[in-house]
C-alpha atoms as a PDB file:
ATOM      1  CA  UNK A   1     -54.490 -43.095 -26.787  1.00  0.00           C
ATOM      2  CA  UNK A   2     -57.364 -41.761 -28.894  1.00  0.00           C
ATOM      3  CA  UNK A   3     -60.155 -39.594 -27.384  1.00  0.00           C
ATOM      4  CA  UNK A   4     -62.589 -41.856 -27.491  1.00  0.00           C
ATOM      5  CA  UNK A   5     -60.684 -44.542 -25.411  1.00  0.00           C
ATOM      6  CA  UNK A   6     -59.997 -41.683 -22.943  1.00  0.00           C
ATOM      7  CA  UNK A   7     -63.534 -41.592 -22.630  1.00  0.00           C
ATOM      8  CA  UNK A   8     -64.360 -45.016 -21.971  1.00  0.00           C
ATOM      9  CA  UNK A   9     -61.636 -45.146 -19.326  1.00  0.00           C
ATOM     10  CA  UNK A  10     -62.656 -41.750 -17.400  1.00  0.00           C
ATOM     11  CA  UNK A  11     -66.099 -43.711 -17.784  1.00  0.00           C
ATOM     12  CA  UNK A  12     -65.086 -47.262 -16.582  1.00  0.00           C
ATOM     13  CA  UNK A  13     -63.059 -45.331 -13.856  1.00  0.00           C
ATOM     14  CA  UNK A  14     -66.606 -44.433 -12.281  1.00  0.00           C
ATOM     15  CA  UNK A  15     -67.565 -48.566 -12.210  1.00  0.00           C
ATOM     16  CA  UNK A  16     -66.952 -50.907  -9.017  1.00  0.00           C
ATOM     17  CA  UNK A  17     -63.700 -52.232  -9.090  1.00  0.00           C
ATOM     18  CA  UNK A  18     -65.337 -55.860  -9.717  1.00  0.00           C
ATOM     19  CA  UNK A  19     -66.925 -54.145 -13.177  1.00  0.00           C
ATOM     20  CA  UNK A  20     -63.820 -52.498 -13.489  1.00  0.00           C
ATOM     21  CA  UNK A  21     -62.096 -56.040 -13.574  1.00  0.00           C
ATOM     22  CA  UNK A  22     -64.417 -57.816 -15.758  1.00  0.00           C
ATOM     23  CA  UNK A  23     -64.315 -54.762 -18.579  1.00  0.00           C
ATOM     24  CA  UNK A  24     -60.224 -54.793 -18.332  1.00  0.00           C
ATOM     25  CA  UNK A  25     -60.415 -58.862 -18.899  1.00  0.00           C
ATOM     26  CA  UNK A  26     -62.827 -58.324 -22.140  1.00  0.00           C
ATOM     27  CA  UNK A  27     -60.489 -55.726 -22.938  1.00  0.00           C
ATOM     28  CA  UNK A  28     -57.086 -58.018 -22.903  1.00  0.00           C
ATOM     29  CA  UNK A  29     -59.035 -61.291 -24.143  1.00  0.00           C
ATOM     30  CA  UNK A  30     -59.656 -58.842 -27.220  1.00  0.00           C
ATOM     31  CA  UNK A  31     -56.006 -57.974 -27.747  1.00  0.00           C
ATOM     32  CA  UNK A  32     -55.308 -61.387 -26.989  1.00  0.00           C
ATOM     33  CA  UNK A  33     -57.695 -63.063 -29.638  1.00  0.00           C
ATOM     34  CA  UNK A  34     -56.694 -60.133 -31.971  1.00  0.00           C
ATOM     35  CA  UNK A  35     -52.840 -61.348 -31.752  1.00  0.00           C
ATOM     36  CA  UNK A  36     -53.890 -64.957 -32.399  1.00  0.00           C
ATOM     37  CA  UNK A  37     -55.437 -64.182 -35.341  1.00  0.00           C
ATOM     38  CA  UNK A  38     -52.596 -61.165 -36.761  1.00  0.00           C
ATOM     39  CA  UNK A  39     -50.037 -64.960 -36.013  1.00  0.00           C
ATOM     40  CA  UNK A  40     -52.567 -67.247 -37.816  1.00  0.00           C
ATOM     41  CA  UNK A  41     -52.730 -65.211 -40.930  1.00  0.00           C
ATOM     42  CA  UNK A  42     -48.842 -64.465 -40.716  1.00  0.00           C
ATOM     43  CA  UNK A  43     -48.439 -67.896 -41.090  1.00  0.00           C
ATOM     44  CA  UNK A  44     -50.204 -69.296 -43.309  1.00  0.00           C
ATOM     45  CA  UNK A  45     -49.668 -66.120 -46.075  1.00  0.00           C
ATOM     46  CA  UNK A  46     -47.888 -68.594 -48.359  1.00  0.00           C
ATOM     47  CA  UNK A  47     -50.207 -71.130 -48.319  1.00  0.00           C
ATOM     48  CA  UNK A  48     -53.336 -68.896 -48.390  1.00  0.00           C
ATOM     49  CA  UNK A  49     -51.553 -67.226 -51.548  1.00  0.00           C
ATOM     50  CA  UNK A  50     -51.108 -70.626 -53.304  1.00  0.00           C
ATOM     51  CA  UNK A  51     -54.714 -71.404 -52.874  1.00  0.00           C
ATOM     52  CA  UNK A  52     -55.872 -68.365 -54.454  1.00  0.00           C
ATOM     53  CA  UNK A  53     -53.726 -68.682 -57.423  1.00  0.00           C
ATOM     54  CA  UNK A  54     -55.278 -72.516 -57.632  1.00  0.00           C
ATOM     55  CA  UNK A  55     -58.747 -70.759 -57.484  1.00  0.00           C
ATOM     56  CA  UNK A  56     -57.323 -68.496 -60.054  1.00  0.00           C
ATOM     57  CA  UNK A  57     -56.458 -71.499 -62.502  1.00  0.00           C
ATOM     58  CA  UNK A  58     -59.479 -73.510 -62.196  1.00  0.00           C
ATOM     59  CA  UNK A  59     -61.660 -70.363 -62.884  1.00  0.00           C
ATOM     60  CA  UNK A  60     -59.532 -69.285 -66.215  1.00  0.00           C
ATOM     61  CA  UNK A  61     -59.577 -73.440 -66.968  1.00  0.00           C
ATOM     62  CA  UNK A  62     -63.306 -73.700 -66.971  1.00  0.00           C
ATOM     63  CA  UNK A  63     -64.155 -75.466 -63.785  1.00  0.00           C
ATOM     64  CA  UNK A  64     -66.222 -73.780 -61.411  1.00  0.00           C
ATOM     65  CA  UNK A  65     -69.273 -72.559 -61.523  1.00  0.00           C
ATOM     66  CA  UNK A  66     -71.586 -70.022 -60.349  1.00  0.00           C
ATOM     67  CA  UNK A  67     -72.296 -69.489 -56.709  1.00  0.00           C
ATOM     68  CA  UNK A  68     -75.790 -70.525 -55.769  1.00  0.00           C
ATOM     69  CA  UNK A  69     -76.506 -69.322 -52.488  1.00  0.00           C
ATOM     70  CA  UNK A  70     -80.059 -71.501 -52.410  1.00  0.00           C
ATOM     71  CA  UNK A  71     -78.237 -74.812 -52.675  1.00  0.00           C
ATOM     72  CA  UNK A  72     -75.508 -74.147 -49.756  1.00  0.00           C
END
């Protein structure tokens, strides 16, 4: 555990145990949400790879243009 999570336990150790609970959920909705995501990508690392090398090929053929951010 790194020193500054030591910290913010020693600290949330101090809280009400109804704090206590509501700062432990955050805390494993996080790592949840952070697993979803670390899955998601996993997953989809082929296709994501076979749309950038599309990208790729319609840059080097000519057919896209410049980003305008004022007409998103």
């Amino acid at each position: 555990m790194t020193q500054l999570l030591e910290e913010a336990m020693r600290a949330v150790r101090t809280l009400p145990e109804d704090q206590q609970d509501a700062i432990a959920a955050a805390i494993m909705a996080e790592i949840e949400d952070e697993a979803k995501w670390g899955a998601s990508f996993a997953r989809s690392h082929d296709l994501l790879a076979k749309m950038s090398e599309e990208a790729v090929a319609e840059y080097r053929a000519g057919r896209t243009l410049p980003l305008d951010p004022d007409r998103m």
